[in-house]
C-alpha atoms as a PDB file:
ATOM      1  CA  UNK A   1     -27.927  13.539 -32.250  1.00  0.00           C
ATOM      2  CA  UNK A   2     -25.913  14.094 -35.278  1.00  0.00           C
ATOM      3  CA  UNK A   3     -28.517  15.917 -37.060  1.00  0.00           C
ATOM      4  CA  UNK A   4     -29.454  17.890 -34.204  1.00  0.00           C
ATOM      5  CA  UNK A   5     -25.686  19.163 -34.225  1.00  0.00           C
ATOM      6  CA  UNK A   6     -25.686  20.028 -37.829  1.00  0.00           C
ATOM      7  CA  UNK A   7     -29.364  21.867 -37.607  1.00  0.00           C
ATOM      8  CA  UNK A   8     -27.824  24.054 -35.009  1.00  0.00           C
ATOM      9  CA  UNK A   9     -24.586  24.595 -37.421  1.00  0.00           C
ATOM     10  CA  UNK A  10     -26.982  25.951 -40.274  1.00  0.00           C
ATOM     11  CA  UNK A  11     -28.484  28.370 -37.754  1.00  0.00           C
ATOM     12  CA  UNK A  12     -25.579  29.579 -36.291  1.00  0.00           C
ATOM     13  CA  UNK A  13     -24.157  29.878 -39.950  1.00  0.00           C
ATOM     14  CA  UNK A  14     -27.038  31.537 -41.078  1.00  0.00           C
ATOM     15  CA  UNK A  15     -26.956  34.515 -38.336  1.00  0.00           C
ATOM     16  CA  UNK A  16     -23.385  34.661 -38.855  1.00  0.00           C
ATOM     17  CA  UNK A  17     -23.554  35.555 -42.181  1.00  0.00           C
ATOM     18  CA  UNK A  18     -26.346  37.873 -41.463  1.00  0.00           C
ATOM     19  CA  UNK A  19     -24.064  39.378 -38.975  1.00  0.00           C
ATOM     20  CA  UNK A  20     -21.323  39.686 -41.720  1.00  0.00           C
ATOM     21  CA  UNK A  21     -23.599  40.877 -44.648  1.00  0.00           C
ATOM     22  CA  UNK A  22     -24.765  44.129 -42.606  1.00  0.00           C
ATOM     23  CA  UNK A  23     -21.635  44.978 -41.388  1.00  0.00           C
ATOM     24  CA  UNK A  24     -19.831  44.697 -45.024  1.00  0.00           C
ATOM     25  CA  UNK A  25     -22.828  46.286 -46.244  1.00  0.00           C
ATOM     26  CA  UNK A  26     -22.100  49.611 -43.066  1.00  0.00           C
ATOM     27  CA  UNK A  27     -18.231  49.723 -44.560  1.00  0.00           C
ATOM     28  CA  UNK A  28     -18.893  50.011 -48.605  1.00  0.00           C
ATOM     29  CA  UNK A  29     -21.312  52.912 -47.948  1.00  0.00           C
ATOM     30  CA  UNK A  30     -20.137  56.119 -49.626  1.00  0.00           C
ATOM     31  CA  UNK A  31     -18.325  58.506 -46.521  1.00  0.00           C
ATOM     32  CA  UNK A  32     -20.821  60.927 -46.826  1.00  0.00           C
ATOM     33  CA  UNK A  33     -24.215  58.599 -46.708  1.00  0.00           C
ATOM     34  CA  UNK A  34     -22.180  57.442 -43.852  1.00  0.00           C
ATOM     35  CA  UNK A  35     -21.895  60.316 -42.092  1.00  0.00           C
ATOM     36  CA  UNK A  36     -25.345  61.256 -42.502  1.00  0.00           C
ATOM     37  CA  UNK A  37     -26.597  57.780 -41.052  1.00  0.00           C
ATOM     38  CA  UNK A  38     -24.234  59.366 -38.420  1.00  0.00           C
ATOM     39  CA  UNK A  39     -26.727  61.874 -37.867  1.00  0.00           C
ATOM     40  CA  UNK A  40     -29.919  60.047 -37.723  1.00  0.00           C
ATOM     41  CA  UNK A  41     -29.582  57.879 -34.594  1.00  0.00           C
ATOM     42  CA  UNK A  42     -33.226  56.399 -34.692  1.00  0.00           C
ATOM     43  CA  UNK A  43     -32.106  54.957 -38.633  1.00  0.00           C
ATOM     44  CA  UNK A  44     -29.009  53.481 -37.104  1.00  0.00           C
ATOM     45  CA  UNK A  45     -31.621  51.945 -34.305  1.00  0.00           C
ATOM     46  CA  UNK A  46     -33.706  50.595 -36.572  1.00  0.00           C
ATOM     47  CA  UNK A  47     -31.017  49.098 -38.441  1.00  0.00           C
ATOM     48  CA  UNK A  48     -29.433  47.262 -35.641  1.00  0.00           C
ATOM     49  CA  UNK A  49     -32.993  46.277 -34.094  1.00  0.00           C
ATOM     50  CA  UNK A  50     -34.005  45.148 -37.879  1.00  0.00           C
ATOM     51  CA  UNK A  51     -30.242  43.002 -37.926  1.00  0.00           C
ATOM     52  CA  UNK A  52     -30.905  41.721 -34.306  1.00  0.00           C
ATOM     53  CA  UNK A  53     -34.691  40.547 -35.510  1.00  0.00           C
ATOM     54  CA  UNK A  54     -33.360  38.493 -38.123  1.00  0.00           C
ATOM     55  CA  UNK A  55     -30.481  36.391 -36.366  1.00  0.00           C
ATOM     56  CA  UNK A  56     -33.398  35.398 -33.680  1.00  0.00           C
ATOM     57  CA  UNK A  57     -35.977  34.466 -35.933  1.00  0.00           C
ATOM     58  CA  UNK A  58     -32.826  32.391 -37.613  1.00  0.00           C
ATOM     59  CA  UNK A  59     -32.173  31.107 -34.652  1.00  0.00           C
ATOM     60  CA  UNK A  60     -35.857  30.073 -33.689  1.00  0.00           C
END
């Protein structure tokens, strides 16, 4: 039971610093790439979806 708890720990761990990587990642861009993410929707899209992706496969 023990184990079981810390498995699910290491997961949630795992997609939290997923989580935390792309959003420090988002702030140290330069202003101006950011703004021009700002202008592409679809990349921002992909980039969430592609985020999202990887904290459920963690998680599975």
């Amino acid at each position: 039971m023990l184990e079981n708890i810390f498995s699910e720990l290491k997961d949630l761990l795992w997609g939290l610093g997923i989580i935390s990587f792309a959003i420090v990642g988002l702030l140290i861009l330069p202003k101006n790439l950011s703004h021009k993410l700002g202008q592409y929707p679809l990349v921002l899209a992909i980039m969430f979806c592609s985020i999202i992706y990887m904290v459920i496969k963690v998680f599975n």
